[in-house]
Every structure is written in structure tokens, then in C-alpha cells.
C-alpha atoms as a PDB file:
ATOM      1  CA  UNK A   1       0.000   0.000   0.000  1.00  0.00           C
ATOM      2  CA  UNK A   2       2.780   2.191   0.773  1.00  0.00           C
ATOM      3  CA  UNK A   3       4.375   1.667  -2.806  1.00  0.00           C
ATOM      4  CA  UNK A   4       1.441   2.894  -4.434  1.00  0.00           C
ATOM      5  CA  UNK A   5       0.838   5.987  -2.525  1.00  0.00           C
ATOM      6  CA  UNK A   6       4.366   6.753  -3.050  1.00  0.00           C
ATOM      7  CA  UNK A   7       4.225   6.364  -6.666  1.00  0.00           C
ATOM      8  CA  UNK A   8       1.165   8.741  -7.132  1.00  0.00           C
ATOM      9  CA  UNK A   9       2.881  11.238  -5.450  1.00  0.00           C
ATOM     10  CA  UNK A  10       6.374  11.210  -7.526  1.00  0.00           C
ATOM     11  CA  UNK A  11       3.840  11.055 -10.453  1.00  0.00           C
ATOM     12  CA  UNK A  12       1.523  13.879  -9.101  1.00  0.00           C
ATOM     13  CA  UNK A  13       5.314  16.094  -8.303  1.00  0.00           C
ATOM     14  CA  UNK A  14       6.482  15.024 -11.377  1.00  0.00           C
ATOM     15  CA  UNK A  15       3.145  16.401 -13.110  1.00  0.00           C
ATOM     16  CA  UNK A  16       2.956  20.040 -11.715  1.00  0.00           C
ATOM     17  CA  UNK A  17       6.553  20.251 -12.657  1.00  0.00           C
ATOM     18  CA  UNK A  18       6.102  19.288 -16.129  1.00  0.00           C
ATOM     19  CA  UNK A  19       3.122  21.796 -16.016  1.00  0.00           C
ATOM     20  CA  UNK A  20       5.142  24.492 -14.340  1.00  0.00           C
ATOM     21  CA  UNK A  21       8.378  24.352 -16.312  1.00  0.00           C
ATOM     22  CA  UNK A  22       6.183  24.451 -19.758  1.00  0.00           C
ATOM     23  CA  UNK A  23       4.532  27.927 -18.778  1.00  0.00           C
ATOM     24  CA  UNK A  24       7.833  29.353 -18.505  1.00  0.00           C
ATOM     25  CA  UNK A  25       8.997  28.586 -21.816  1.00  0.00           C
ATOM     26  CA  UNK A  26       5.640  29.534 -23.413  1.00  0.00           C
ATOM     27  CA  UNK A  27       6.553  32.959 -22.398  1.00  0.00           C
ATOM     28  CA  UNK A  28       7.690  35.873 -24.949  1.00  0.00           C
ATOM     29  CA  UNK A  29      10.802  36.929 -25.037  1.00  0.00           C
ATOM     30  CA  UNK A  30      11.719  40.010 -23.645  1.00  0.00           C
ATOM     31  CA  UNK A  31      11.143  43.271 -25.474  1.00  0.00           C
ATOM     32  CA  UNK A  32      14.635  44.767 -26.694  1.00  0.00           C
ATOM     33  CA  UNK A  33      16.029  47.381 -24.644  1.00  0.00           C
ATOM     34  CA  UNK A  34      15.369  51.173 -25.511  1.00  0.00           C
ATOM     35  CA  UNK A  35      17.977  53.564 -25.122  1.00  0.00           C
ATOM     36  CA  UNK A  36      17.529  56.191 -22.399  1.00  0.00           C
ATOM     37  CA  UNK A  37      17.759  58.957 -24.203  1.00  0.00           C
ATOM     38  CA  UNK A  38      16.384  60.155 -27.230  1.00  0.00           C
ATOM     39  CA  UNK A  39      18.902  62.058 -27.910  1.00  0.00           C
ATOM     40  CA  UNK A  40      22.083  59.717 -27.340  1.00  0.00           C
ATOM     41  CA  UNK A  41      19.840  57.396 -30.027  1.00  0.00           C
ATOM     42  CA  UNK A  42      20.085  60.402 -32.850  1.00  0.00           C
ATOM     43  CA  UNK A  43      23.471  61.206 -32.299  1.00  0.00           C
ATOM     44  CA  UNK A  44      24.537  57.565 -32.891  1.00  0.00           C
ATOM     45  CA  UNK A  45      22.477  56.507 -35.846  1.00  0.00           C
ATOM     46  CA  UNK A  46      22.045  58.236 -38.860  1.00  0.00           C
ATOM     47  CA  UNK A  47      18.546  59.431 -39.487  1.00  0.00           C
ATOM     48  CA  UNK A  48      15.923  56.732 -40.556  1.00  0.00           C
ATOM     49  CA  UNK A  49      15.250  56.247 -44.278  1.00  0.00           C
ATOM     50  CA  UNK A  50      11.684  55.726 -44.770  1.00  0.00           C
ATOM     51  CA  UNK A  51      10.366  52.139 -44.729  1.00  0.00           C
ATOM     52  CA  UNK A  52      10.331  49.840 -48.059  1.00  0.00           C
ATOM     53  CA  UNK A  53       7.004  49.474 -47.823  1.00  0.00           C
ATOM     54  CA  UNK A  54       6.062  53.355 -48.408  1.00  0.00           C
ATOM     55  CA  UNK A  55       8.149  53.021 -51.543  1.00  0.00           C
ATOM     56  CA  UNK A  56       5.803  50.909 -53.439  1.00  0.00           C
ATOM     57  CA  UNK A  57       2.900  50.818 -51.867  1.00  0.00           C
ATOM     58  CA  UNK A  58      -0.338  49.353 -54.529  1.00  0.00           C
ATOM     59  CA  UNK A  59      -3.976  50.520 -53.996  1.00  0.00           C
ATOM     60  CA  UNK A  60      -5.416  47.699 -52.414  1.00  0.00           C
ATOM     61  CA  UNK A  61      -8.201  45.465 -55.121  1.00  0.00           C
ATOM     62  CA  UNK A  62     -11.177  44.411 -54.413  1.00  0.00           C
ATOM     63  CA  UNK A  63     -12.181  40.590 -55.147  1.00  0.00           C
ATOM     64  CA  UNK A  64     -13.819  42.039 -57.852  1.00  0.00           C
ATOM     65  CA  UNK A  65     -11.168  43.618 -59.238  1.00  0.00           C
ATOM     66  CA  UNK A  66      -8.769  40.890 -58.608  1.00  0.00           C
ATOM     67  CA  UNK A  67     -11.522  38.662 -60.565  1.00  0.00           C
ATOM     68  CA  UNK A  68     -11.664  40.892 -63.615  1.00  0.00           C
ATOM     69  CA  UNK A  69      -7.481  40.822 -63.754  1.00  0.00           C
ATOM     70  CA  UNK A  70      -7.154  36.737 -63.670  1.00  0.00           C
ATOM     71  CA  UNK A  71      -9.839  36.004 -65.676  1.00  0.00           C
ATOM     72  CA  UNK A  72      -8.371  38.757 -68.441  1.00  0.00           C
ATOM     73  CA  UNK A  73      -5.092  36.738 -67.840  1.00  0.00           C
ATOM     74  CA  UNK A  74      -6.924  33.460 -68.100  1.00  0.00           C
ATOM     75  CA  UNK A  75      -8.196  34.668 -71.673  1.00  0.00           C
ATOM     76  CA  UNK A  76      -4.722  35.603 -72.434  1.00  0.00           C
ATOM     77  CA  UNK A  77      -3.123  32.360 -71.682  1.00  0.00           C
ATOM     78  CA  UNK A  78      -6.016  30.629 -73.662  1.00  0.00           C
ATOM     79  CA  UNK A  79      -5.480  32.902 -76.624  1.00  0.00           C
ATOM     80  CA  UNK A  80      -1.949  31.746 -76.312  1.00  0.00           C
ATOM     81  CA  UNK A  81      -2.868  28.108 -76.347  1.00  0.00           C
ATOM     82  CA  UNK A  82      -0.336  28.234 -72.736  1.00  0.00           C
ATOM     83  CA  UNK A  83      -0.521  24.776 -70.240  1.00  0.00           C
ATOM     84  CA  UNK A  84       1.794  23.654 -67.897  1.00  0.00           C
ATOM     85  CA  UNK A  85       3.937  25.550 -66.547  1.00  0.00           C
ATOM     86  CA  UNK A  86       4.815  28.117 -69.108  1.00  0.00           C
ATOM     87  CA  UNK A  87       1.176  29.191 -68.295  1.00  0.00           C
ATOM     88  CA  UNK A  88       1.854  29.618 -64.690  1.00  0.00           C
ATOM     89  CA  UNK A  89       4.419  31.853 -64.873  1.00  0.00           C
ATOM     90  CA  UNK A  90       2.586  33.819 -67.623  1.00  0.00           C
ATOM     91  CA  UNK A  91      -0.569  34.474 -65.504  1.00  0.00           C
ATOM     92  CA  UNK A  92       1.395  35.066 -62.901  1.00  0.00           C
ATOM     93  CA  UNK A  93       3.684  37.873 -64.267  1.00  0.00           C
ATOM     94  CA  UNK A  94      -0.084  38.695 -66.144  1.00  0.00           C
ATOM     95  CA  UNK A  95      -1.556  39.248 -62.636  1.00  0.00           C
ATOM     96  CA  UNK A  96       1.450  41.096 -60.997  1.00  0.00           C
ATOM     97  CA  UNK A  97       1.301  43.866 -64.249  1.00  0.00           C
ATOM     98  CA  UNK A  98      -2.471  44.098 -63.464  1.00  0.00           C
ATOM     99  CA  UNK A  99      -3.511  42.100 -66.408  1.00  0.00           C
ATOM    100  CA  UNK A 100      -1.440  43.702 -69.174  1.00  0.00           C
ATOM    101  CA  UNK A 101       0.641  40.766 -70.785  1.00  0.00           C
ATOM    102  CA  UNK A 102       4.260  42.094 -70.125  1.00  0.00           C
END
């Protein structure tokens, strides 16, 4: 009787450990540091280039829209008499130019 109260108890230890130890490594990381001043920051790095994205931003398409440009690229590929994968990469550079052939 002994043996088997013993054993639930390593199990039920070894249980709330498992438990415990896997919340603290579902935790985020910590946040980088900031330094602290704003002014140390500037004087170090050169000023900030705007980001990529601004660059080349596209007017987001609605599905409509997005409809209208495949299918036009569909009917391109099909005047074409394109399969495989030469078709793929057709629509696809079809779709990226909004549906002019490029």
C-alpha cells in the first residue's frame, strides 16, 4: 500500500513540474532594450530612411477587381494556347502587371 501511494505522489510532483516548467517557456521573449535617451539614439544613428514598404505601396483590389485581372489573364493564356507551366508563370507575371501581358 505504501508503494502505491508513493508512486502517485512522484507522479503527481512530477506532473505540476512538467506543467510548471512548460509555462515558462511559453513565455515571450523580452522586449529589446530602448535607449535612455532620445537624444544619445540620434546622435549615434544616422537618421531613418523611410520604410520599403512606403516606396511601393499598390492601392489595395477588391475581389472584384482581382476577378476581372485573372480572368483577363486566363483569356490571355487561352489565346496563347499556354498549359503547364509556361502558363503559370505567364498568368502570374499577367496578374502582378495588373492584367497587361508584359
Amino acid at each position: 500500500m505504501k508503494l502505491a501511494f508513493s508512486n502517485s505522489v512522484i507522479s503527481a510532483t512530477i506532473l505540476a513540474f512538467v506543467i510548471g516548467n512548460g509555462a515558462a517557456f511559453a513565455q515571450a521573449p523580452a522586449a529589446p532594450t530602448v535607449p535612455a535617451t532620445p537624444a544619445a539614439a540620434t546622435a549615434e544613428a544616422p537618421a531613418e530612411a523611410p520604410p520599403a514598404a512606403a516606396k511601393t505601396t499598390k492601392p489595395k483590389l477588391s475581389p472584384d477587381e482581382k476577378k476581372k485581372i485573372s480572368q483577363e489573364c486566363s483569356a490571355q493564356a487561352n489565346d496563347k494556347k499556354l498549359h503547364g507551366k509556361d502558363r503559370q508563370k505567364f498568368r502570374a507575371t499577367c496578374i502582378r502587371h495588373g492584367g497587361a501581358a508584359a
